[in-house]
Protein backbone atom coordinates (compact mmCIF):
# COMPACT_ATOMS: atom_id res chain seq x y z
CA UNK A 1 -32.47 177.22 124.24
CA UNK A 2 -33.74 175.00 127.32
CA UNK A 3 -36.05 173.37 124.92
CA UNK A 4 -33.01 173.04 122.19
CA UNK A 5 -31.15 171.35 125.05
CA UNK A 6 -34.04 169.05 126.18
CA UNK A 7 -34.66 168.12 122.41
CA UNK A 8 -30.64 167.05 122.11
CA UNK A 9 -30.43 165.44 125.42
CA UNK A 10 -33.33 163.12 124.67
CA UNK A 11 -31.89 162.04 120.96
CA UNK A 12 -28.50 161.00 122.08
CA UNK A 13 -30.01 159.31 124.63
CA UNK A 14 -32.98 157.58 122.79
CA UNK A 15 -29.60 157.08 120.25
CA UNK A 16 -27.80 155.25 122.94
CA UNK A 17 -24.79 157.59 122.93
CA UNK A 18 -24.94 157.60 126.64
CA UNK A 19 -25.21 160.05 129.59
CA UNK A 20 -21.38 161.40 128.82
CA UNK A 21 -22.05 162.23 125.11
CA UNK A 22 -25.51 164.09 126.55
CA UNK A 23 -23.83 166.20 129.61
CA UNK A 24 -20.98 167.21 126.64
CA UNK A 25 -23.55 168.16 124.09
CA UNK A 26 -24.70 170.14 127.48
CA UNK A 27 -21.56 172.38 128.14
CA UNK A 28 -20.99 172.56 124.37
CA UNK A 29 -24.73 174.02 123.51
CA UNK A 30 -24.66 176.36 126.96
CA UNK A 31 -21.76 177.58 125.95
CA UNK A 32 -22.58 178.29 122.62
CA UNK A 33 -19.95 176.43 120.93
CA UNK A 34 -22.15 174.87 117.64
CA UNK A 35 -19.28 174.31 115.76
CA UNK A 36 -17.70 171.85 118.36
CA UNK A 37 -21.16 170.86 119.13
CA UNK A 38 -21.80 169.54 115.78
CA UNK A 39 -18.44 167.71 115.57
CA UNK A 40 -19.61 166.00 119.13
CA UNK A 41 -22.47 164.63 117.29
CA UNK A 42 -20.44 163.97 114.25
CA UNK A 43 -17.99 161.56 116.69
CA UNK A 44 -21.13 160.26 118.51
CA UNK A 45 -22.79 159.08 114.67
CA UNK A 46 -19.30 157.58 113.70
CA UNK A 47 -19.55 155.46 116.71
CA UNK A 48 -22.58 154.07 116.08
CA UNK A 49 -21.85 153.27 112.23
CA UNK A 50 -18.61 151.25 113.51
CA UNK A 51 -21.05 149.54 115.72
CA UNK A 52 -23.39 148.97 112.85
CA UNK A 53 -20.52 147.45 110.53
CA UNK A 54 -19.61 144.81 113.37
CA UNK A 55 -23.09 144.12 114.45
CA UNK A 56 -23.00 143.40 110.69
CA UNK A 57 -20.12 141.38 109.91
CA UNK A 58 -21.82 139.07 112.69
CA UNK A 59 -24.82 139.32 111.03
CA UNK A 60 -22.73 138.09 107.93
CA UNK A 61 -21.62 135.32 109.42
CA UNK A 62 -24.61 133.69 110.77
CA UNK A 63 -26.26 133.86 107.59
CA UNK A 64 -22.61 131.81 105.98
CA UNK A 65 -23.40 129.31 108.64
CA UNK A 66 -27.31 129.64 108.07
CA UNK A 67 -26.45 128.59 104.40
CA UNK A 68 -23.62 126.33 104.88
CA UNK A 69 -26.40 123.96 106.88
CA UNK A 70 -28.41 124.05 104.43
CA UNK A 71 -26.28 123.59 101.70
CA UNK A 72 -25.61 120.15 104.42
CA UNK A 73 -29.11 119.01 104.50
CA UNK A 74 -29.84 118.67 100.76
């Protein structure tokens, strides 16, 4: 289990889900809960898609702005 718990730990943290999320996943995997373990990392995954649709839409807007110009220099 240590080495289950070492393996977690690093992911959400090389995921950027923080030092919260990884002490959680902690008490959830020491105290055997998987179920609510796997909904953690469930919440922690939806997170990072809503930050991947804004990065996104940013994204999307440069590239208007990025064609707009040169739609203006023809």
């Amino acid at each position: 289990m240590e080495n289950q718990l070492e393996n977690i730990t690093a992911a959400l943290e090389h995921a950027g889900c923080g030092r919260q999320a990884a002490q959680k996943a902690f008490i959830l995997l020491e105290a055997g809960m998987e179920e609510d373990l796997i909904h953690h990392l469930r919440l922690c995954r939806c997170e990072k898609m809503d930050d991947l649709h804004r990065v996104q839409k940013q994204i999307d807007c440069l590239d208007g702005l990025i064609r707009q110009m040169k739609k203006k220099d023809r």
